[in-house]
C-alpha atoms as a PDB file:
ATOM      1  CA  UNK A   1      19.355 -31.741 105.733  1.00  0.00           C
ATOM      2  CA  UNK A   2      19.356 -28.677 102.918  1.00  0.00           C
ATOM      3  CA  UNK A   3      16.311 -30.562 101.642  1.00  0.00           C
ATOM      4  CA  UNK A   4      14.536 -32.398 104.561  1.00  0.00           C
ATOM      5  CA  UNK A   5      14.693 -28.962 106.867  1.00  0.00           C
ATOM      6  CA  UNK A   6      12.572 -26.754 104.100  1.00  0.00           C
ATOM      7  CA  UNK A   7      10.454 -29.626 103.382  1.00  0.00           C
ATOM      8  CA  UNK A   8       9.479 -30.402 107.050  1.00  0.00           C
ATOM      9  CA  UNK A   9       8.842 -26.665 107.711  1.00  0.00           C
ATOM     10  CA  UNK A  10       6.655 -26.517 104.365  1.00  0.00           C
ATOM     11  CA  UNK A  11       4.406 -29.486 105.209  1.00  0.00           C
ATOM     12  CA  UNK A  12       3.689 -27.463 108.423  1.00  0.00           C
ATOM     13  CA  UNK A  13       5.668 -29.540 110.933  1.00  0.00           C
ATOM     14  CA  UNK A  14       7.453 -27.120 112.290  1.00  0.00           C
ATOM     15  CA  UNK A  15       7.266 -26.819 115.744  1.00  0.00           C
ATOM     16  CA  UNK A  16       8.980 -25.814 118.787  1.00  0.00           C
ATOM     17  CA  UNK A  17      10.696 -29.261 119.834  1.00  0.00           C
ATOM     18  CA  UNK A  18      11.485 -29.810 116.380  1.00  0.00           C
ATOM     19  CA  UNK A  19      13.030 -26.532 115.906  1.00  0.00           C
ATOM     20  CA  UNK A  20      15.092 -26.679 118.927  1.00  0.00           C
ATOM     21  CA  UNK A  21      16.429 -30.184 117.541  1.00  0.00           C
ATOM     22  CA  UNK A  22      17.355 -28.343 114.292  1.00  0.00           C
ATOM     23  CA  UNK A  23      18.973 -25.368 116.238  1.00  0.00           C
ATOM     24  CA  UNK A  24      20.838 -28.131 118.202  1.00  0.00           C
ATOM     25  CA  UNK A  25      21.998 -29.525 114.853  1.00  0.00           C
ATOM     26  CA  UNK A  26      22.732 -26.347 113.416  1.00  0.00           C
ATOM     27  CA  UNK A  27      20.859 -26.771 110.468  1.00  0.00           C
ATOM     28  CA  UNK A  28      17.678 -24.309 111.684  1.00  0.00           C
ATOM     29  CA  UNK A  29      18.543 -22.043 108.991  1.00  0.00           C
ATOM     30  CA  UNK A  30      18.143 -24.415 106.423  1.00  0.00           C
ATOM     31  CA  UNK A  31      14.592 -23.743 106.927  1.00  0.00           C
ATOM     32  CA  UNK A  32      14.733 -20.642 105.266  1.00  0.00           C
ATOM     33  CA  UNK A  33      15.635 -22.065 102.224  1.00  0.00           C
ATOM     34  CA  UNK A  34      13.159 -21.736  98.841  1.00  0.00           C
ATOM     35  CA  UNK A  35      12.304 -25.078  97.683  1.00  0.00           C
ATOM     36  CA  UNK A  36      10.898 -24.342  94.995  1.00  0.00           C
ATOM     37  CA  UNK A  37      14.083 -23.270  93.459  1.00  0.00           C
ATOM     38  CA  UNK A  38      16.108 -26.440  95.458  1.00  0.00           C
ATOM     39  CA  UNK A  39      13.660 -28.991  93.776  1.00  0.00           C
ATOM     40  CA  UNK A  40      14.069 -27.240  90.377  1.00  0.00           C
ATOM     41  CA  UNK A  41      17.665 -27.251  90.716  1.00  0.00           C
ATOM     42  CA  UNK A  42      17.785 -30.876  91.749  1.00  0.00           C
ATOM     43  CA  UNK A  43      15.440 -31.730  88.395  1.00  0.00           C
ATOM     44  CA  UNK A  44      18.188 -29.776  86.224  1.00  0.00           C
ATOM     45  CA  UNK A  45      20.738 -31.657  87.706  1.00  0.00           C
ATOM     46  CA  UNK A  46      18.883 -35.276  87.321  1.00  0.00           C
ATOM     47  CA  UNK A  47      18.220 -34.547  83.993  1.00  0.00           C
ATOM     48  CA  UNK A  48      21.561 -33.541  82.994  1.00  0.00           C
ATOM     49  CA  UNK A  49      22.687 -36.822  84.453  1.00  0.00           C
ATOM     50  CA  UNK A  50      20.266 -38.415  82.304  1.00  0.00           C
ATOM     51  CA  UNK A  51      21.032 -37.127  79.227  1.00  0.00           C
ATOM     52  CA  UNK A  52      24.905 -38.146  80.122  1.00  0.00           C
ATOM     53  CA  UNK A  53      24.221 -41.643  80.987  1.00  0.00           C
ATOM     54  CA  UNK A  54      21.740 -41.624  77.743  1.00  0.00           C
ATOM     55  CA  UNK A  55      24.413 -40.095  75.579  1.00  0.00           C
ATOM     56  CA  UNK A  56      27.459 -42.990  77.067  1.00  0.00           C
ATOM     57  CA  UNK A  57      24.718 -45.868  76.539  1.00  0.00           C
ATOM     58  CA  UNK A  58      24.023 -44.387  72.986  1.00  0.00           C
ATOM     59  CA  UNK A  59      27.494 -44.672  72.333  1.00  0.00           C
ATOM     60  CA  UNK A  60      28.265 -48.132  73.457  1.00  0.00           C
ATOM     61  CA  UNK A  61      24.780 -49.324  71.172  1.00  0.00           C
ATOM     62  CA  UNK A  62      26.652 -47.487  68.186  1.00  0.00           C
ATOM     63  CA  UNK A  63      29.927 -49.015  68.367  1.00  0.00           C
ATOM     64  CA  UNK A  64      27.822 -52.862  69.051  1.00  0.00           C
ATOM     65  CA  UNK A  65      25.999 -51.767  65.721  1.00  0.00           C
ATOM     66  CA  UNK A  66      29.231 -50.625  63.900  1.00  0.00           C
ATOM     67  CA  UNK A  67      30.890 -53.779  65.122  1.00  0.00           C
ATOM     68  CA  UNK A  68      27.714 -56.115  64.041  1.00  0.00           C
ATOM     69  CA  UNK A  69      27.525 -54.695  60.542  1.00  0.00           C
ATOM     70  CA  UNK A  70      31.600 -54.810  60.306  1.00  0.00           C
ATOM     71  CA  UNK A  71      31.407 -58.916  61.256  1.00  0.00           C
ATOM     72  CA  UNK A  72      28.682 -59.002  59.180  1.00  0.00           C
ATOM     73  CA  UNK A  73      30.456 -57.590  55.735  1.00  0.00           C
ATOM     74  CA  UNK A  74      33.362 -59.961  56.942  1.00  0.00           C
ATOM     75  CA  UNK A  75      31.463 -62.918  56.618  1.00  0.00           C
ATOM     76  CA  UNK A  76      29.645 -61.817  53.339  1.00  0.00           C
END
């Protein structure tokens, strides 16, 4: 809801009945929150999980390549 509140209120759907369902929820203040800043802190966090998975599948291609090139000095 931290995301779907702001962005329903920003895309102008924000009306009574729907309000009343959010204060029934208790997520009306969520509302209130800058998305802006929640969508550039979700990119920040995708990215850094990019550049983890990126840096794990770099190292699994380096030890295949290591391990390649070691077989293949073992056979020359």
């Amino acid at each position: 809801f931290s995301r779907i509140v702001p962005c329903v209120k920003d895309i102008g759907l924000w009306g009574p009945r729907l309000q009343k369902a959010y204060v029934d929820m208790g997520v009306l203040e969520l509302g209130d929150s800058n998305l802006d800043l929640l969508m550039s802190q979700d990119e920040e966090i995708a990215e850094a999980l990019d550049r983890e998975r990126f840096a794990v599948e770099e190292e699994a291609r380096v030890a295949e390549v290591a391990e390649a090139i070691e077989e293949g000095a073992a056979a020359a």
